[in-house]
C-alpha atoms as a PDB file:
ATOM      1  CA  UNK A   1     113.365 122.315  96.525  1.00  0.00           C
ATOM      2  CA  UNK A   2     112.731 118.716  95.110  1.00  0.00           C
ATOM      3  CA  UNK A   3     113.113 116.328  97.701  1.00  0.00           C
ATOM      4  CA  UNK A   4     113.066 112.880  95.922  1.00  0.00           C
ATOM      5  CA  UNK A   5     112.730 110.663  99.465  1.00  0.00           C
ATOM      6  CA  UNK A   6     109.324 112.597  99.499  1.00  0.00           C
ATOM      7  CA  UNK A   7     108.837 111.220  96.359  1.00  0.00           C
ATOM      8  CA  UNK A   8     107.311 108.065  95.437  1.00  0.00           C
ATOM      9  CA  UNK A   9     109.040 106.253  91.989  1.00  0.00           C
ATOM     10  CA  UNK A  10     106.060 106.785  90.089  1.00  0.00           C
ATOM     11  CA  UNK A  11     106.623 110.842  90.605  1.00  0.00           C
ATOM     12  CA  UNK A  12     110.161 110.751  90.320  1.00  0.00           C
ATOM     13  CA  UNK A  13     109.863 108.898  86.589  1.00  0.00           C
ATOM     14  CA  UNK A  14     106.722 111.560  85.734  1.00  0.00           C
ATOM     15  CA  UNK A  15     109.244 114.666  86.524  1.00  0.00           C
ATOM     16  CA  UNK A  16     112.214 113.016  84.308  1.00  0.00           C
ATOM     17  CA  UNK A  17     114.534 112.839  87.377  1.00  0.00           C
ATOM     18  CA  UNK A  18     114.337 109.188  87.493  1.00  0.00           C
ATOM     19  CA  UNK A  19     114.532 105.906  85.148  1.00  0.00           C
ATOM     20  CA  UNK A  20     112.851 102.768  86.855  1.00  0.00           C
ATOM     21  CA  UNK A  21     112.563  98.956  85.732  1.00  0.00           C
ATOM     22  CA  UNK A  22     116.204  98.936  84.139  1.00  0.00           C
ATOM     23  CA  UNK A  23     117.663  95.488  83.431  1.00  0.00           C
ATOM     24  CA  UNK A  24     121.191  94.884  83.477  1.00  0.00           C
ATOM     25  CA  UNK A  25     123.006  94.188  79.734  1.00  0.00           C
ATOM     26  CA  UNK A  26     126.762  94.034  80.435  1.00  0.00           C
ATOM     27  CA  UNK A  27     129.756  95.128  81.940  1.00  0.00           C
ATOM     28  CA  UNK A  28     132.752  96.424  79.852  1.00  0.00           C
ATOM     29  CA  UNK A  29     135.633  98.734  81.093  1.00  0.00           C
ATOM     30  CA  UNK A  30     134.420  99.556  84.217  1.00  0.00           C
ATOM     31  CA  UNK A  31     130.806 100.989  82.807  1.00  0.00           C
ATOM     32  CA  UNK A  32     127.704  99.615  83.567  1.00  0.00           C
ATOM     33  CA  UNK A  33     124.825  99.192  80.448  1.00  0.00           C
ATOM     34  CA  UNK A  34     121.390  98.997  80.989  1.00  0.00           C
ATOM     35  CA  UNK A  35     118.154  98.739  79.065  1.00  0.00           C
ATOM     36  CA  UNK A  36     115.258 101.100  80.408  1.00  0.00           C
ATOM     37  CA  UNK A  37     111.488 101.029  78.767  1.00  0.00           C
ATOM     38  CA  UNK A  38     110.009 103.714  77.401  1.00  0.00           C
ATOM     39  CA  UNK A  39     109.425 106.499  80.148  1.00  0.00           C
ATOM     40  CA  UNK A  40     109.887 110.341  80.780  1.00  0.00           C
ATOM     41  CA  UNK A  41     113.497 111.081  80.688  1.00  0.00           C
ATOM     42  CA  UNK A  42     115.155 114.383  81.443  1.00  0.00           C
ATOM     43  CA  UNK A  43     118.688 112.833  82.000  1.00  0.00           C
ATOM     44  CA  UNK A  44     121.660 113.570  79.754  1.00  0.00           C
ATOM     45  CA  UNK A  45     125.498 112.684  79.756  1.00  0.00           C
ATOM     46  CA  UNK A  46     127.482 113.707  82.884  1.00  0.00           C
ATOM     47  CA  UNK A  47     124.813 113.928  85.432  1.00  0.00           C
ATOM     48  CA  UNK A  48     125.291 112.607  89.015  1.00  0.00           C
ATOM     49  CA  UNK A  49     122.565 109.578  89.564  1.00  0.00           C
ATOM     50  CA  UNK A  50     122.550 106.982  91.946  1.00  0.00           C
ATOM     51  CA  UNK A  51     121.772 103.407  91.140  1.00  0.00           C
ATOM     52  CA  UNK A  52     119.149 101.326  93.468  1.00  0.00           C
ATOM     53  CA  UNK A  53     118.253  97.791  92.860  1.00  0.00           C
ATOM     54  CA  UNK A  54     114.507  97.549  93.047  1.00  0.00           C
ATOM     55  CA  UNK A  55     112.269 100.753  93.704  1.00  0.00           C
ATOM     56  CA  UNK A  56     113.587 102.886  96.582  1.00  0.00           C
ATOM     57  CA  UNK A  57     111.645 104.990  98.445  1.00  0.00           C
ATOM     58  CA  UNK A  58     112.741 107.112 101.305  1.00  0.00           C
ATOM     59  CA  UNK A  59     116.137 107.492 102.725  1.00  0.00           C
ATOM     60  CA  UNK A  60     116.999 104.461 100.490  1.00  0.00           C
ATOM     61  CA  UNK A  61     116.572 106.645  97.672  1.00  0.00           C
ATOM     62  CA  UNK A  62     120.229 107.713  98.485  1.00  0.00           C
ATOM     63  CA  UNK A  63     121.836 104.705  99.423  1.00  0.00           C
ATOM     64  CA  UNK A  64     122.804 103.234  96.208  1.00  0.00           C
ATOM     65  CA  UNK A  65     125.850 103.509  93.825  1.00  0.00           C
ATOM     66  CA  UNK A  66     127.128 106.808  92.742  1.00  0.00           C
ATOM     67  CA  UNK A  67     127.478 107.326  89.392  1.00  0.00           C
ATOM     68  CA  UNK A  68     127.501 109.259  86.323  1.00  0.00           C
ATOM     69  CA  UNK A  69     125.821 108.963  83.238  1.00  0.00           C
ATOM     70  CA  UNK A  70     129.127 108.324  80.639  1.00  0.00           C
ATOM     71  CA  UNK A  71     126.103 107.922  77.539  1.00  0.00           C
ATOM     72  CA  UNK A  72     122.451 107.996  77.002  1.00  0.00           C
ATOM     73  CA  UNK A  73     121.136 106.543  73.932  1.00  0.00           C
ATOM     74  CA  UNK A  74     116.913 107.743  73.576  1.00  0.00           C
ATOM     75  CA  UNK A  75     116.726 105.456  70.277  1.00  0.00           C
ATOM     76  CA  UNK A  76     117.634 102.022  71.456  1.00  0.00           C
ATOM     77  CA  UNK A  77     116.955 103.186  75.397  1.00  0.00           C
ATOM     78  CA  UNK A  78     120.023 102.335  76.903  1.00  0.00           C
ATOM     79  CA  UNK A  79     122.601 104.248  79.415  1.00  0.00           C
ATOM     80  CA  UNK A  80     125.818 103.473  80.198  1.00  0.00           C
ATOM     81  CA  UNK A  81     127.285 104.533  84.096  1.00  0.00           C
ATOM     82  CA  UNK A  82     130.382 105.361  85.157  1.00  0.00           C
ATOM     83  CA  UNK A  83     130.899 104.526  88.803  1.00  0.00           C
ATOM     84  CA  UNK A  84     132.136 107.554  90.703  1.00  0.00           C
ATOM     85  CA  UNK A  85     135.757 107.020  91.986  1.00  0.00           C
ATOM     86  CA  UNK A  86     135.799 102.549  91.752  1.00  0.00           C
ATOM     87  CA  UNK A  87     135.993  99.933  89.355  1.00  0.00           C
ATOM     88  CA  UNK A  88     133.154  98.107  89.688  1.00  0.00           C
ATOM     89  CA  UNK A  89     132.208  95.433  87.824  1.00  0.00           C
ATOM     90  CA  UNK A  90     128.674  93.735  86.909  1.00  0.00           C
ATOM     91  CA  UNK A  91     128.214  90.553  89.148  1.00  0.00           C
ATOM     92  CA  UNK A  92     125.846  87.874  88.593  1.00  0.00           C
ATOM     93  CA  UNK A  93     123.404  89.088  90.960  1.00  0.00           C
ATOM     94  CA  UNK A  94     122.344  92.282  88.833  1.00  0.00           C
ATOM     95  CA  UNK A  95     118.611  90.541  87.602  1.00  0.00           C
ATOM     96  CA  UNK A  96     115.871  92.306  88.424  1.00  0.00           C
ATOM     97  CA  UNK A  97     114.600  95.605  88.482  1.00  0.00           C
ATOM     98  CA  UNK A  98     116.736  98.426  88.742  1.00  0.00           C
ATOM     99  CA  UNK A  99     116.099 102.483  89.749  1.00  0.00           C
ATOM    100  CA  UNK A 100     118.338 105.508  88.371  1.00  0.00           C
ATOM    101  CA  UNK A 101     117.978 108.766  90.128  1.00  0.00           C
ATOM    102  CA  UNK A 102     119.351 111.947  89.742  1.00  0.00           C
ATOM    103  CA  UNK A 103     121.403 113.090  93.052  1.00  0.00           C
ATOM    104  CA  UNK A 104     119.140 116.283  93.395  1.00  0.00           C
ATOM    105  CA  UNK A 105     119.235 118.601  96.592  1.00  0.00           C
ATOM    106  CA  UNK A 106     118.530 116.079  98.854  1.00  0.00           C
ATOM    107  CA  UNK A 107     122.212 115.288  99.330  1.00  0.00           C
ATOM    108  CA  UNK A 108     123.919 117.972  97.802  1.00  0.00           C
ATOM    109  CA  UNK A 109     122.035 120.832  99.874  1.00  0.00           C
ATOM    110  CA  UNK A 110     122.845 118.948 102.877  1.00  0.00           C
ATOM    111  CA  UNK A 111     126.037 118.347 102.192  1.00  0.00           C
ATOM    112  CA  UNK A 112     127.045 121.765 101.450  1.00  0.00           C
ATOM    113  CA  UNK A 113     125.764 122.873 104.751  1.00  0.00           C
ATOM    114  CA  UNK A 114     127.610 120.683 106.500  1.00  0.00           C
ATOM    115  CA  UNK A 115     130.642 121.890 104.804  1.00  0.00           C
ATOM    116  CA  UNK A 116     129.763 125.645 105.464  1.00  0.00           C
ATOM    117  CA  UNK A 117     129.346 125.302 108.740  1.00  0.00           C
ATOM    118  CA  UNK A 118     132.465 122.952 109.273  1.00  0.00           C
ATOM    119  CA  UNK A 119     134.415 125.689 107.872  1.00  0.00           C
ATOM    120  CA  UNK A 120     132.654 128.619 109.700  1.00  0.00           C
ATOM    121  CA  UNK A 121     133.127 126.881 112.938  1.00  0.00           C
ATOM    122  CA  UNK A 122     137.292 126.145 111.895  1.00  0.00           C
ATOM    123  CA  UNK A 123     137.682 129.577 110.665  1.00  0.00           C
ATOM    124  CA  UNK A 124     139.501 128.659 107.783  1.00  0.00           C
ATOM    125  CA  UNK A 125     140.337 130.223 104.341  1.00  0.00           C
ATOM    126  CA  UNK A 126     136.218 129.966 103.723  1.00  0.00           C
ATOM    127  CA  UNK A 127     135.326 132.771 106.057  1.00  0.00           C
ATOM    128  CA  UNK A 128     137.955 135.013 104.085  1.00  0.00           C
ATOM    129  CA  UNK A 129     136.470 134.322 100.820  1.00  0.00           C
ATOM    130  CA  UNK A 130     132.800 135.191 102.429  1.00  0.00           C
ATOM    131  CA  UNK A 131     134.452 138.095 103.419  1.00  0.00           C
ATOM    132  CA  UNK A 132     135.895 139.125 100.373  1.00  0.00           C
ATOM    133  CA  UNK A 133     139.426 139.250 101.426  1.00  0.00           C
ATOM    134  CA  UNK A 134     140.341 136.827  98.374  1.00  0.00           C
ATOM    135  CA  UNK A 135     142.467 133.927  98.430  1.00  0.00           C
ATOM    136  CA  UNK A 136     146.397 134.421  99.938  1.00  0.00           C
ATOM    137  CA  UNK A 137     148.889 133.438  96.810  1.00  0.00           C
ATOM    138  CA  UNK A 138     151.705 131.117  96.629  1.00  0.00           C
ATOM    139  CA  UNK A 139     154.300 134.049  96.324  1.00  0.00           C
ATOM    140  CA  UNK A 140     156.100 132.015  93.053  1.00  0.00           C
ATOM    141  CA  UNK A 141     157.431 133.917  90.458  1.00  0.00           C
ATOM    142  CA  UNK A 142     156.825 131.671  87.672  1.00  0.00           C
ATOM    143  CA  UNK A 143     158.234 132.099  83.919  1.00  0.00           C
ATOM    144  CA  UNK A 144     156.179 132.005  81.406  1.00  0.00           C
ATOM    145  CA  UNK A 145     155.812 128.486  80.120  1.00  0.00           C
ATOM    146  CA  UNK A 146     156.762 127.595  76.765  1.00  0.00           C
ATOM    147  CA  UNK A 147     154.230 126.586  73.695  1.00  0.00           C
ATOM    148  CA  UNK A 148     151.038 129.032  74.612  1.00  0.00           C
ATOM    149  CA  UNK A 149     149.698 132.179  73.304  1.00  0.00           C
ATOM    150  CA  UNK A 150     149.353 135.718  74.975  1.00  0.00           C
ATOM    151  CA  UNK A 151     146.053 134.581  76.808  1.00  0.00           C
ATOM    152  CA  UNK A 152     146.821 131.239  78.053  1.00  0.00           C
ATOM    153  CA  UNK A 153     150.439 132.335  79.234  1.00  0.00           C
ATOM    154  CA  UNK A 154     148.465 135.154  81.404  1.00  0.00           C
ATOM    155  CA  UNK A 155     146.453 132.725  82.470  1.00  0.00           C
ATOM    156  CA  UNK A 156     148.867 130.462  83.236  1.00  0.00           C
ATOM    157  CA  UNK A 157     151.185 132.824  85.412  1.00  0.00           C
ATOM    158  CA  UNK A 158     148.460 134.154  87.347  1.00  0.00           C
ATOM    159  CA  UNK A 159     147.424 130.141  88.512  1.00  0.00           C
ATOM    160  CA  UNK A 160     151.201 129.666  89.487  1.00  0.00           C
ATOM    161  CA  UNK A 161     151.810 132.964  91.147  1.00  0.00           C
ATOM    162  CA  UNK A 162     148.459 133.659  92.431  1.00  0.00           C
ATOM    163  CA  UNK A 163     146.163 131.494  95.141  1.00  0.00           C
ATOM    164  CA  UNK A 164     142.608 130.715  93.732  1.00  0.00           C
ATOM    165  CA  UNK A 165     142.855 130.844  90.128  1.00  0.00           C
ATOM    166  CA  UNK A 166     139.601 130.069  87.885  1.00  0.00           C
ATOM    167  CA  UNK A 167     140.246 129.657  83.886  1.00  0.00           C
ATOM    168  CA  UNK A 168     137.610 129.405  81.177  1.00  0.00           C
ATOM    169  CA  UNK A 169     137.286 129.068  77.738  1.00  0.00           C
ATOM    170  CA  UNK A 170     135.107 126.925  75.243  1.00  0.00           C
ATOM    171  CA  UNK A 171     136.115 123.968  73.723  1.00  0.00           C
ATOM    172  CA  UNK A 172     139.265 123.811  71.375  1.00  0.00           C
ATOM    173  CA  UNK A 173     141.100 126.677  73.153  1.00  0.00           C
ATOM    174  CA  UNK A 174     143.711 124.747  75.015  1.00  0.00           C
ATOM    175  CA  UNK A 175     142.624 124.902  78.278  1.00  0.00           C
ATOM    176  CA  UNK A 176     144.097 121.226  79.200  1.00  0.00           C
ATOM    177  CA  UNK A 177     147.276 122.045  77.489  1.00  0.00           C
ATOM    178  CA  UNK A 178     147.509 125.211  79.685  1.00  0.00           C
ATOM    179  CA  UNK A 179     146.798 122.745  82.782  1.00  0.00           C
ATOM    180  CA  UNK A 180     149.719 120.860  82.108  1.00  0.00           C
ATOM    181  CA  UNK A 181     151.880 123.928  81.601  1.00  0.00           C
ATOM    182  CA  UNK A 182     150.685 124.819  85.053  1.00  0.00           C
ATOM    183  CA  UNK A 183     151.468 121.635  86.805  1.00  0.00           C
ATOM    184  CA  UNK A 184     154.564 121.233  85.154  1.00  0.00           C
ATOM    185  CA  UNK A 185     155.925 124.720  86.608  1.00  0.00           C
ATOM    186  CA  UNK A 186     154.427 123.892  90.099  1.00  0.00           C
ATOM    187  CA  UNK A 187     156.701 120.154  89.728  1.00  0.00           C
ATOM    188  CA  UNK A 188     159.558 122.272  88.815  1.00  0.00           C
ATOM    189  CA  UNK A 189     159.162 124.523  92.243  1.00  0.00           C
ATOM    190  CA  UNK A 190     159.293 120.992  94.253  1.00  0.00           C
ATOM    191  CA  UNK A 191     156.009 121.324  94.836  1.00  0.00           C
ATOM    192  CA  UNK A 192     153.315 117.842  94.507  1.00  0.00           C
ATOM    193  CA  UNK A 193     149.842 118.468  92.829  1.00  0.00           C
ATOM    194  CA  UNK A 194     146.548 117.092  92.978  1.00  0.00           C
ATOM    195  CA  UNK A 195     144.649 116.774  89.900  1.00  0.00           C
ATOM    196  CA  UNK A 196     140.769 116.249  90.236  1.00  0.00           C
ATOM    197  CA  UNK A 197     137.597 116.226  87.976  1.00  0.00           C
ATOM    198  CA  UNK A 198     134.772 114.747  88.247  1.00  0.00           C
ATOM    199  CA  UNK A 199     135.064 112.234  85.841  1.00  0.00           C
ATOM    200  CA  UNK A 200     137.716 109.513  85.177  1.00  0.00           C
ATOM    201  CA  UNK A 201     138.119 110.933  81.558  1.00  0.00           C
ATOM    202  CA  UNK A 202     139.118 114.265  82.401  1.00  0.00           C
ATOM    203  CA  UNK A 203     141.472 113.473  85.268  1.00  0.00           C
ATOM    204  CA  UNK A 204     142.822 111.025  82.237  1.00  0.00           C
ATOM    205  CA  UNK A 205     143.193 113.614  79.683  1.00  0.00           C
ATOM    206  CA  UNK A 206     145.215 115.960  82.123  1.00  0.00           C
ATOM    207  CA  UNK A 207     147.588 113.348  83.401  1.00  0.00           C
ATOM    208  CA  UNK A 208     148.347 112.225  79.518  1.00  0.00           C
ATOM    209  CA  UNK A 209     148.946 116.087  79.274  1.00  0.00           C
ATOM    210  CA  UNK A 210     151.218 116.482  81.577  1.00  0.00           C
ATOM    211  CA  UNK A 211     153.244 113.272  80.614  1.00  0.00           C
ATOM    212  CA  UNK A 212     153.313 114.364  77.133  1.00  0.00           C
ATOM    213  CA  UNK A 213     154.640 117.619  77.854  1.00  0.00           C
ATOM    214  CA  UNK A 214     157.625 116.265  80.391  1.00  0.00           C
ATOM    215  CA  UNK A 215     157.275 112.092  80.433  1.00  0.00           C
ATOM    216  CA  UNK A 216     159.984 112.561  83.730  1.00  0.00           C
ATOM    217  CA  UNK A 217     157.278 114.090  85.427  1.00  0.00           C
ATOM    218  CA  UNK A 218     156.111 111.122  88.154  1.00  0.00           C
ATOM    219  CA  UNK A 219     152.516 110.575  87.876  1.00  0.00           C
ATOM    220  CA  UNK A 220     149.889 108.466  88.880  1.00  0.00           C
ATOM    221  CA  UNK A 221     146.657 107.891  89.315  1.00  0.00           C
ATOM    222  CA  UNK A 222     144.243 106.503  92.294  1.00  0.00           C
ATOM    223  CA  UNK A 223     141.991 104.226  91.838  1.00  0.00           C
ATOM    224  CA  UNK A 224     140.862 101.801  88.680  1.00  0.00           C
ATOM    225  CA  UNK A 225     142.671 101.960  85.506  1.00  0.00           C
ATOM    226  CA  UNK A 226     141.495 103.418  82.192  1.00  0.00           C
ATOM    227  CA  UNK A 227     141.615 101.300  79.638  1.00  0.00           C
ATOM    228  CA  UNK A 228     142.680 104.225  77.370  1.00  0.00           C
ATOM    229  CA  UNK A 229     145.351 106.098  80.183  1.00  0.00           C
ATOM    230  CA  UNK A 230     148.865 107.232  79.091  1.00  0.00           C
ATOM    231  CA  UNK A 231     150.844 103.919  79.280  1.00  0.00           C
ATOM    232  CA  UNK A 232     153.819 105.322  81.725  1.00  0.00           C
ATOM    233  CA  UNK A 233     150.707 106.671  84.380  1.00  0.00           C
ATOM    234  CA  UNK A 234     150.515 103.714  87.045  1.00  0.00           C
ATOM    235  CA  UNK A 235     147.439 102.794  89.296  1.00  0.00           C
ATOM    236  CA  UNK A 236     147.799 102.967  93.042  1.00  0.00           C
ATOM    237  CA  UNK A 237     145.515 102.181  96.000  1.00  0.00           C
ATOM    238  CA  UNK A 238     144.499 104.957  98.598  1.00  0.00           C
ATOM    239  CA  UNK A 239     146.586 102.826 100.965  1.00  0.00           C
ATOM    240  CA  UNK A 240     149.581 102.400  99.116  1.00  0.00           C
ATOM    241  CA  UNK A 241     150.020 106.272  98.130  1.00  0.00           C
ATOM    242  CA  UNK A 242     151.099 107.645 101.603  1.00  0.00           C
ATOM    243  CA  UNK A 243     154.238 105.075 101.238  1.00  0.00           C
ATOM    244  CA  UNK A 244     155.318 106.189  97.684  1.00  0.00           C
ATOM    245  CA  UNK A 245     157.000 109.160  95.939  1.00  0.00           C
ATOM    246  CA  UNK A 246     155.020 111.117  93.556  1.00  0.00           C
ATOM    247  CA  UNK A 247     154.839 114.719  92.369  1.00  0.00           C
ATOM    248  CA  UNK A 248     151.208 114.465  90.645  1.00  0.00           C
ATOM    249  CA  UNK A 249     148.231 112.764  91.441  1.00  0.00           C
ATOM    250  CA  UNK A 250     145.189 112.001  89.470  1.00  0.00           C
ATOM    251  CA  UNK A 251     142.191 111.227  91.467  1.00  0.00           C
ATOM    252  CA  UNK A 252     137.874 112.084  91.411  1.00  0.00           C
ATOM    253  CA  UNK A 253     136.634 114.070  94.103  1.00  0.00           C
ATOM    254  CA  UNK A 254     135.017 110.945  95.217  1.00  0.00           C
ATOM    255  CA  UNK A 255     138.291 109.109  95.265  1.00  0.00           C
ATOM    256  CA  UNK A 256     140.237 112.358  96.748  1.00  0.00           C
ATOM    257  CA  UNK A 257     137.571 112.693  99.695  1.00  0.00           C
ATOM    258  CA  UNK A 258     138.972 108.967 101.311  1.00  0.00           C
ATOM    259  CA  UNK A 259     142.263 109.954 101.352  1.00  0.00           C
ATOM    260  CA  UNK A 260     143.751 110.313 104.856  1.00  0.00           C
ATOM    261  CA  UNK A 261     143.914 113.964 106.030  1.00  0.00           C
ATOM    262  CA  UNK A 262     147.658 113.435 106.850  1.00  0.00           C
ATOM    263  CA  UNK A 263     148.383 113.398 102.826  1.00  0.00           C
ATOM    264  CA  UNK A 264     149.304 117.108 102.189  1.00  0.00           C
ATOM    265  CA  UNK A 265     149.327 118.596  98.722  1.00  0.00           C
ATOM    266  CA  UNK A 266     151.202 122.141  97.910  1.00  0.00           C
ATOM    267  CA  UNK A 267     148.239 123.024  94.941  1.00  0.00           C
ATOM    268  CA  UNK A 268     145.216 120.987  93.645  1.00  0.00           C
ATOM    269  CA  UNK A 269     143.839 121.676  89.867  1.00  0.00           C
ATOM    270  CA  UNK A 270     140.250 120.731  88.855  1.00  0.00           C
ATOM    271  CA  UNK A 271     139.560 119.839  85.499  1.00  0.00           C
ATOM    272  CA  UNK A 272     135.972 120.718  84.652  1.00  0.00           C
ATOM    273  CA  UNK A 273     135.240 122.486  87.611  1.00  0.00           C
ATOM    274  CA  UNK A 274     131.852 123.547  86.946  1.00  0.00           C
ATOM    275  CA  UNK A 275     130.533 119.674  86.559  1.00  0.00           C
ATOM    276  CA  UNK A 276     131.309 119.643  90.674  1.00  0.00           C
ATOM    277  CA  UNK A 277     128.429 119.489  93.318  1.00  0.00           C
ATOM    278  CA  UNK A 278     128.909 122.636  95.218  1.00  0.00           C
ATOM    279  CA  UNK A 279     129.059 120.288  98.143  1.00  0.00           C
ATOM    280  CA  UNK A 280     132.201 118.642  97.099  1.00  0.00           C
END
């Protein structure tokens, strides 16, 4: 298991898993840009890193910004980050030296068995699963929605009337259209919906979706604003959510995880499921 606080930066760039001496080049939409000299690089779009100012060693390895790699150019050596679940913009004080590293095992392992043994210890829906005694459905008799073919209406039906529902399918084959189908049927039992991804571009690409497909729908989204979201999808604060009406919300697991436990949803879809840390 690679442990990168056991790691000094010099090993972490010579295994790929890290990019060190990055300088800062702008700020634009939320991203972050930075220059990196030529080094080892195993990184690619989408991963988890975390951004340290400097060269962390140690438990400070960790401590930085979470965020994912949005683009990666080799040629001209620069990334572009996407900070997970704020907008953050570059300040003046971003000179210097800069370390990327990938969010390896050292927090996701740990995380994860917190979480397994938080659930063990509630004996909640987890220990069923472990058990293989599946997932309890909703009990909704859904019709089958309107504009999909044989294979996404099954797979549609069995998300609404079933509990745990997991659909795949390679690019092109509608698999975001069937996502809005879905949360448009769960709106139209008077039910409110969570939608989650791991990116702000997914969660995006649902919500314009599902406002496409039924604009009455209320929607809206936590967090910072897209430049590119579905103009009738507002922004709200974590805060500010508890006191408004909604029937879907868009938010990254990072955002979701700060919301107060007292903020029930009936169903949650994730978008791109399979990008998730297992610990999230």
């Amino acid at each position: 298991m690679l442990l990168l606080h056991e790691l000094t930066v010099e090993e972490r760039v010579g295994k790929g898993v890290s990019l060190t001496d990055l300088k800062a080049l702008d700020s634009k939409n939320g991203k972050l840009r930075f220059h990196f000299p030529l080094q080892p690089c195993k990184l690619r779009e989408g991963d988890w890193m975390v951004l340290g100012q400097g060269r962390p060693v140690g438990p400070e390895v960790s401590k930085g910004l979470q965020v994912v790699v949005a683009s990666l150019d080799p040629l001209s050596r620069t990334v572009e980050l996407d900070p997970i679940g704020q907008y953050w913009e570059l300040p003046d004080s971003m000179g210097g030296c800069w370390t990327l590293d990938y969010l390896s095992s050292d927090m996701n392992v740990f995380k994860l068995m917190n979480a397994v043994r938080s659930s063990l210890a509630e004996g909640d829906v987890f220990q069923s699963l472990l058990a293989g005694n599946g997932w309890a459905g909703s009990g909704l008799s859904a019709p089958p929605p309107g504009g999909l073919d044989e294979s996404q209406t099954i797979a549609a039906r069995e998300a609404i009337s079933g509990g745990l529902t997991l659909i795949h399918g390679p690019p092109g084959t509608g698999k975001t259209r069937v996502l809005a189908a879905i949360i448009e049927s769960l709106v139209g039992f008077g039910k409110n919906v969570l939608v989650s991804a791991f990116t702000h571009r997914a969660i995006d690409n649902v919500l314009h979706a599902v406002k496409i497909l039924n604009p009455g729908i209320d929607v809206v989204k936590l967090g910072r604003r897209s430049p590119d979201i579905y103009p009738g999808i507002s922004t709200v604060s974590p805060q500010r959510l508890p006191r408004i009406k909604f029937a879907v919300v868009g938010a990254t697991v990072y955002a979701a995880m700060k919301l107060s436990p007292r903020l029930q949803f009936d169903a949650v879809v994730i978008d791109e499921a399979g990008q998730l840390p297992m610990a999230h």
